[in-house]
N, C-alpha and C. Protein backbone atom coordinates (compact mmCIF):
# COMPACT_ATOMS: atom_id res chain seq x y z
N UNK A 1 129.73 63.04 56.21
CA UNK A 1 128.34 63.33 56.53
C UNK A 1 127.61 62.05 56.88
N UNK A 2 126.78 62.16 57.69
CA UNK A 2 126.01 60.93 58.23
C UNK A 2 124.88 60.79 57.30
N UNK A 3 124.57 59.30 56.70
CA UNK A 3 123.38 59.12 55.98
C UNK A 3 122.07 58.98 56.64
N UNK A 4 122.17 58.16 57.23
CA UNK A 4 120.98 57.73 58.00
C UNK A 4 120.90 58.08 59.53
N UNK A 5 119.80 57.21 60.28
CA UNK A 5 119.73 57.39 61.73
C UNK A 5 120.53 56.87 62.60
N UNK A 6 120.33 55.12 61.61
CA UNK A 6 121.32 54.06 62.52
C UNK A 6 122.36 54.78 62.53
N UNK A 7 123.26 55.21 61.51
CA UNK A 7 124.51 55.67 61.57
C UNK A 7 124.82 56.89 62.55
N UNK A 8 123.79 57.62 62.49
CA UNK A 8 123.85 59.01 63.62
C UNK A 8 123.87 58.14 65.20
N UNK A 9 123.25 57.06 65.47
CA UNK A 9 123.42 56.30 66.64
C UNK A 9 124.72 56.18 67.01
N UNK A 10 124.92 55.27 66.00
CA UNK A 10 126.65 54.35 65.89
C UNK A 10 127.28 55.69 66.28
N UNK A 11 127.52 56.73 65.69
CA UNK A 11 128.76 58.06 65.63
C UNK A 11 128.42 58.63 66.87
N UNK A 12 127.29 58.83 67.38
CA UNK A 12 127.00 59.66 68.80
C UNK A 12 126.74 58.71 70.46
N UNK A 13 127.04 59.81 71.05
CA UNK A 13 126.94 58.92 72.68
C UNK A 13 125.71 59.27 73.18
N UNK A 14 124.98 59.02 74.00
CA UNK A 14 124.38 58.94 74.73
C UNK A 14 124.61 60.11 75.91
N UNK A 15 125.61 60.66 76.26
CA UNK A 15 125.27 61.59 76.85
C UNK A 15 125.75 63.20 75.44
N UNK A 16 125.86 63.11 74.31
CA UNK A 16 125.79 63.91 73.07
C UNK A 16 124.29 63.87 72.60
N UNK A 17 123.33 63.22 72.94
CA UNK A 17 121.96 63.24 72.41
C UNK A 17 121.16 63.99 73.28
N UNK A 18 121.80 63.72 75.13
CA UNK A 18 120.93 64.37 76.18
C UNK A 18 121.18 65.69 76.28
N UNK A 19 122.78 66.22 75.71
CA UNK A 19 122.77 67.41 75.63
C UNK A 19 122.64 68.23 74.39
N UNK A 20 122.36 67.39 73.27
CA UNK A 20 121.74 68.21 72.52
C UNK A 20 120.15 68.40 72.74
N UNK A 21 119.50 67.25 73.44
CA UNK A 21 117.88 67.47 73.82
C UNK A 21 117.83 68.84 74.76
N UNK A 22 119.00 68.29 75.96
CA UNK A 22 118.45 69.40 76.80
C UNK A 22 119.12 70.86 76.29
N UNK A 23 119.84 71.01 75.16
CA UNK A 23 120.23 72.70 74.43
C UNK A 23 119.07 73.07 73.79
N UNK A 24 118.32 72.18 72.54
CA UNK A 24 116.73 72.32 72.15
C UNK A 24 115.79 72.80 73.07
N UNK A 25 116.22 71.72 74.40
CA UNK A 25 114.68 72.43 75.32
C UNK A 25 114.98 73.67 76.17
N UNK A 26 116.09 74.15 76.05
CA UNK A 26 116.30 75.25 76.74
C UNK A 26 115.90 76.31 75.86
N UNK A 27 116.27 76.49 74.31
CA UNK A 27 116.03 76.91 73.22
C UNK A 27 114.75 77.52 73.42
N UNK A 28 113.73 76.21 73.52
CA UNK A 28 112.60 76.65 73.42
C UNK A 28 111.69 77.28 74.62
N UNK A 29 112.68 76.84 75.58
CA UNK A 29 111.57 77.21 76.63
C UNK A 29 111.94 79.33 77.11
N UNK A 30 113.44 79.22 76.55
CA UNK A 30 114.04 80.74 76.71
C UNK A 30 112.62 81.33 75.70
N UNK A 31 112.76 80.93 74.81
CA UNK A 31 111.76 81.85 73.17
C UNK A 31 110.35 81.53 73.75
N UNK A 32 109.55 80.73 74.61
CA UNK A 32 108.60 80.19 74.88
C UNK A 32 108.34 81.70 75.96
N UNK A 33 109.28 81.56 76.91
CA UNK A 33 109.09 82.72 77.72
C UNK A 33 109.16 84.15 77.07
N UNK A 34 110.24 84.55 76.63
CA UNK A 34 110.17 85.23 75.93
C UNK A 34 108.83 86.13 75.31
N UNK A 35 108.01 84.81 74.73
CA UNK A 35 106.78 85.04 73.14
C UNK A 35 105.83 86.06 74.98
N UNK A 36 105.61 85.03 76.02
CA UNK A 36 104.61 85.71 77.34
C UNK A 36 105.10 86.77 77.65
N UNK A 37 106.23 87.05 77.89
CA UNK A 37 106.98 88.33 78.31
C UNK A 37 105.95 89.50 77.36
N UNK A 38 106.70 89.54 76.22
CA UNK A 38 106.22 90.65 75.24
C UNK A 38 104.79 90.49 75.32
N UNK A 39 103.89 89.42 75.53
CA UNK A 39 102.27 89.25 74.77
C UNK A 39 101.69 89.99 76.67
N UNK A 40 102.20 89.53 77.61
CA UNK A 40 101.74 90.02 78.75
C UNK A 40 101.96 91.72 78.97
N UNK A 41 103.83 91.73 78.13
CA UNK A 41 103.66 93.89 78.59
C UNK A 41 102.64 94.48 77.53
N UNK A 42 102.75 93.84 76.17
CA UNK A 42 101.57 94.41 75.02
C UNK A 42 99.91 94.15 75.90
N UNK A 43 99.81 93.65 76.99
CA UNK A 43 98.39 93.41 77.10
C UNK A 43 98.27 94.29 78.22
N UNK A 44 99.16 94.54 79.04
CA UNK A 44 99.22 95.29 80.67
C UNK A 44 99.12 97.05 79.56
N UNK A 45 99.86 97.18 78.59
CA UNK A 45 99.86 98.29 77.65
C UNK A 45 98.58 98.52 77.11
N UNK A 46 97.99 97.53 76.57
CA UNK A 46 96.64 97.92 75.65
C UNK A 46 96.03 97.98 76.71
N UNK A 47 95.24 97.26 77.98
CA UNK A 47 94.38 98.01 78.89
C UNK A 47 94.98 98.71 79.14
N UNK A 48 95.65 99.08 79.96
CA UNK A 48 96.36 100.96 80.37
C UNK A 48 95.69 101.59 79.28
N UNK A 49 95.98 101.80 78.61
CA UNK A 49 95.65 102.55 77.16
C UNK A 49 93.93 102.61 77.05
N UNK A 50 92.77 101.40 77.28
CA UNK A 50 91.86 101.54 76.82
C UNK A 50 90.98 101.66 78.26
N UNK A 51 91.50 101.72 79.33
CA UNK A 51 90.98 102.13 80.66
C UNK A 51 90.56 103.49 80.80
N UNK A 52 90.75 104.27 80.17
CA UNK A 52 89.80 105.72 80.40
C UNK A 52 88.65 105.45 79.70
N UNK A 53 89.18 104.72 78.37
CA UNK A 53 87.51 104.44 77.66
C UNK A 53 86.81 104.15 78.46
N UNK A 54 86.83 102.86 79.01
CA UNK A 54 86.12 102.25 79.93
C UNK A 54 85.40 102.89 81.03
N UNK A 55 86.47 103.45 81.46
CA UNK A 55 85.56 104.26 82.72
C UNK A 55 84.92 105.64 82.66
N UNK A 56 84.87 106.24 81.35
CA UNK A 56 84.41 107.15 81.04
C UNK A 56 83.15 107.12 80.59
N UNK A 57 81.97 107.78 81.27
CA UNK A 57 80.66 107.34 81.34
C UNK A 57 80.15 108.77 80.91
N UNK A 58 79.13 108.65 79.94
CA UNK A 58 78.07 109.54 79.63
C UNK A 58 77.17 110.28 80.70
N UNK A 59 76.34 110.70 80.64
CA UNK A 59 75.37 111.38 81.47
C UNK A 59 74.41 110.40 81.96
N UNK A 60 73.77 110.08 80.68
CA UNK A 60 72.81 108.70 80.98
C UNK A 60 73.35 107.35 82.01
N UNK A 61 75.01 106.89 81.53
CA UNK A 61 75.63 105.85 82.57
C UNK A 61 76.08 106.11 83.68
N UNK A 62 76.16 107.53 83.83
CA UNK A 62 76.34 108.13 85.21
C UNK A 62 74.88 108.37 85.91
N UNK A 63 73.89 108.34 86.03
CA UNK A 63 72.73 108.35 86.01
C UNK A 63 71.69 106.62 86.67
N UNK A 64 72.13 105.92 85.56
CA UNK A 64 72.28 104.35 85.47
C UNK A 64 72.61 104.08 86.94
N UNK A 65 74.43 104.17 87.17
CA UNK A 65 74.85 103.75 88.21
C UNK A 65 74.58 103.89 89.40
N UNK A 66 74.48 105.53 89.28
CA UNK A 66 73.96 106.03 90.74
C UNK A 66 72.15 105.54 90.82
N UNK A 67 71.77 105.04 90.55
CA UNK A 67 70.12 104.30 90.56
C UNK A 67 70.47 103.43 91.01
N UNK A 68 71.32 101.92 90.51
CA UNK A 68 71.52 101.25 90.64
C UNK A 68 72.60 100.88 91.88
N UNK A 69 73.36 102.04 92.53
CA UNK A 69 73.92 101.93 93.41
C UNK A 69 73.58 102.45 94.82
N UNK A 70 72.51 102.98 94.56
CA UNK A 70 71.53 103.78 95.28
C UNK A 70 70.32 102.20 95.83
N UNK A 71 69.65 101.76 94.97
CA UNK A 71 68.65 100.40 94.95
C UNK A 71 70.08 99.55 95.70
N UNK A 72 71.05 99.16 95.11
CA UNK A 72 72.13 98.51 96.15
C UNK A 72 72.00 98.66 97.47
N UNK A 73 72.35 99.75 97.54
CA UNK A 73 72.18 100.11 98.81
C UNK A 73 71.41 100.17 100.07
N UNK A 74 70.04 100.65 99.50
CA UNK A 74 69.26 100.16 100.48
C UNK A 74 68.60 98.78 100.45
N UNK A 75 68.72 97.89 99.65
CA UNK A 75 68.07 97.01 99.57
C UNK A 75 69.12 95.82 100.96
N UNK A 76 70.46 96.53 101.11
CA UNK A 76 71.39 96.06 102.37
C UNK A 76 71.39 96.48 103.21
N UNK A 77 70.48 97.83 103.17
CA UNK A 77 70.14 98.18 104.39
C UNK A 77 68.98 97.17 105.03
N UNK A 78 67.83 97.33 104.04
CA UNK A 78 66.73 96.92 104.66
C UNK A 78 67.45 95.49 105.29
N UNK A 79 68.21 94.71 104.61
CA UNK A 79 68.48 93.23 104.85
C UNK A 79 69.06 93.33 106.52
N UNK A 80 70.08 94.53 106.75
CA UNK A 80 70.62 94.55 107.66
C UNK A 80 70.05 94.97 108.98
N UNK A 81 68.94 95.90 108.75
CA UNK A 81 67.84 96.00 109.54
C UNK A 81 66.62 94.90 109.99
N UNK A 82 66.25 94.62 108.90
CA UNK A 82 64.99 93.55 109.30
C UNK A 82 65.83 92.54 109.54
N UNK A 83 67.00 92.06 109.75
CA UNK A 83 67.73 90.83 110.32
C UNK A 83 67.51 91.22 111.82
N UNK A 84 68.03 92.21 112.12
CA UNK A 84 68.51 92.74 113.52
C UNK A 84 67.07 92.36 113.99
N UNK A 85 65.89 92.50 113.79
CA UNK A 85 64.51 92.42 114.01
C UNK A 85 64.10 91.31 113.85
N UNK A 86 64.00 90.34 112.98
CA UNK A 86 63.36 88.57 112.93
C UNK A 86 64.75 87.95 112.60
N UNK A 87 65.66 87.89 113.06
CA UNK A 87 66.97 87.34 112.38
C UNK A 87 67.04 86.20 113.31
N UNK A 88 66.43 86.58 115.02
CA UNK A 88 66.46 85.40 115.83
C UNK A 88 64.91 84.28 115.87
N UNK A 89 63.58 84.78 115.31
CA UNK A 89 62.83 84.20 114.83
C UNK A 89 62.87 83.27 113.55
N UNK A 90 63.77 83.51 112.79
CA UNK A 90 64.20 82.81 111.04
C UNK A 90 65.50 81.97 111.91
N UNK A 91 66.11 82.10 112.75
CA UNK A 91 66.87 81.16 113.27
C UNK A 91 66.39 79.86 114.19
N UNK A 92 65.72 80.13 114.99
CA UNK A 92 64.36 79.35 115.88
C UNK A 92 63.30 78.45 114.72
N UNK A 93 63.57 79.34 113.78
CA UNK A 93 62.16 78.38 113.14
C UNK A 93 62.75 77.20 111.76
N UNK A 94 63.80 77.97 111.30
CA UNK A 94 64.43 77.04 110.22
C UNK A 94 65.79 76.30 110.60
N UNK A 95 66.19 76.76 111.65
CA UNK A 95 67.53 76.13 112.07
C UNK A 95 67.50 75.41 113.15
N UNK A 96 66.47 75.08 113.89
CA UNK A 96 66.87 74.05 115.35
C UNK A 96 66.69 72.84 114.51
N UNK A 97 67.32 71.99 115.59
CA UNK A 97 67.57 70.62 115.14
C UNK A 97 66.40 69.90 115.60
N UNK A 98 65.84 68.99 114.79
CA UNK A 98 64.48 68.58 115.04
C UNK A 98 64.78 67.32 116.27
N UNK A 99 63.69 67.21 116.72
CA UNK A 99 63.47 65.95 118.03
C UNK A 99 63.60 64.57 117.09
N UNK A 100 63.44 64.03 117.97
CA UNK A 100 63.07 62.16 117.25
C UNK A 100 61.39 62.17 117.22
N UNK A 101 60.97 62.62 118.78
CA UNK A 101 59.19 63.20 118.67
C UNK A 101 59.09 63.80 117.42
N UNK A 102 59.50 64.84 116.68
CA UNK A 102 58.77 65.59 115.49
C UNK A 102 59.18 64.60 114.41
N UNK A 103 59.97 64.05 114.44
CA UNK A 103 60.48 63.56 113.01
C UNK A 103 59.36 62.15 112.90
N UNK A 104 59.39 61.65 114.06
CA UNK A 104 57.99 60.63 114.42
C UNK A 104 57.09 60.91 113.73
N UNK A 105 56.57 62.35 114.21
CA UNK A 105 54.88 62.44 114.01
C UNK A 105 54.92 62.80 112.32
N UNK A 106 56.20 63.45 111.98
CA UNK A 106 56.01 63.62 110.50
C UNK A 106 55.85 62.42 109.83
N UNK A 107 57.03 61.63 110.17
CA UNK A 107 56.95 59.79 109.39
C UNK A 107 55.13 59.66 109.55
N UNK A 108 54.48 59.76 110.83
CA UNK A 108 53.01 59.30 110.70
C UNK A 108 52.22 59.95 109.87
N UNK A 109 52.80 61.35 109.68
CA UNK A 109 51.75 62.02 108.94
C UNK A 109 51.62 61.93 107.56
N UNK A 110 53.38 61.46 106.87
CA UNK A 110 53.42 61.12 105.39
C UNK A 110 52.25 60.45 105.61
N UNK A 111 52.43 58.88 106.16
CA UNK A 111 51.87 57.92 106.20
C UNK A 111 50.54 57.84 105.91
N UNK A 112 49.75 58.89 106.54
CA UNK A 112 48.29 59.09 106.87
C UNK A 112 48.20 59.35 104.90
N UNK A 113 49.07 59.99 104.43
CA UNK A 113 48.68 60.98 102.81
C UNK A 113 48.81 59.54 101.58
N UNK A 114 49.17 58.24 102.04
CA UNK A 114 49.86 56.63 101.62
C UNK A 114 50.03 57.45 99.65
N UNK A 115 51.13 58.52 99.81
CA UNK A 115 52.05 58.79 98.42
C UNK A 115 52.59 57.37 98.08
N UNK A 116 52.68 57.43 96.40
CA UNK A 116 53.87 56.61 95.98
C UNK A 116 54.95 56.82 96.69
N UNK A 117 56.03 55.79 96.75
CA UNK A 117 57.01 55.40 97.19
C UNK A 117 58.06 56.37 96.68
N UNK A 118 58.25 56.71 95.19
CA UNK A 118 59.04 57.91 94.80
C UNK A 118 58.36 59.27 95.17
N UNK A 119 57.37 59.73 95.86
CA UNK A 119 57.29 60.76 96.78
C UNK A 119 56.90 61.01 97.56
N UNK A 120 57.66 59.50 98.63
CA UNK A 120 57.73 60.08 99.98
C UNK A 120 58.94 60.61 100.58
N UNK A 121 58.77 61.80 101.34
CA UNK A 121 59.96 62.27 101.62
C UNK A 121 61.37 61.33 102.42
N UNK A 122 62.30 61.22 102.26
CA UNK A 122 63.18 60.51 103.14
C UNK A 122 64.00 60.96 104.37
N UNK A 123 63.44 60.31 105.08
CA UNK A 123 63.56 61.05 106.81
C UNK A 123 64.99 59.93 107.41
């Protein structure tokens, strides 16, 4: 029997240590997979199982939804309508790219308001 470490050195090789490391890490990584296997079908099992709860709605949450899916709804309508109508005015007015002229007269106009230095805008 081996007493110590040194002595487990001296008696073993170097490729007897790598294959006992790499039999351990196979060990663990087989049982490692394994532990996810079972914890992933027990979890794909318990929702299955608690999915009717879930989607099984009272009078009142059936009620709820359709309000709330109803207000959904048109509130994408209106969006999709009043776009079609000012969608090219809200594009013209917030999206062109400004001149060097406008960005000018703004620099003059901070100027005219002489703000502190931490709020003037940076152009």
């Amino acid at each position: 029997m081996i007493s110590t470490f040194s002595d487990l050195l001296e008696n073993t090789s170097i490729s007897d240590v790598i294959q006992l490391y790499w039999n351990n890490t196979l060990l663990y990584l087989t049982d490692f997979f394994a532990f996810l296997n079972s914890l992933q079908s027990r979890t794909i099992l318990n929702i299955a199982e608690k999915l009717p709860e879930w989607l099984y709605f009272d009078e009142f949450q059936t009620s709820l939804l359709q309000i709330f899916l109803g207000i959904l709804f048109l509130n994408l309508l209106f969006i999709v309508i009043l776009w079609r109508i000012y969608g090219e005015t809200i594009c013209e007015r917030f999206m062109k790219l400004s001149t060097l002229r406008e960005i000018e007269e703004l620099k003059a106009s901070v100027a005219k308001l002489k703000l502190p230095k931490e709020h003037t805008p940076r152009i």
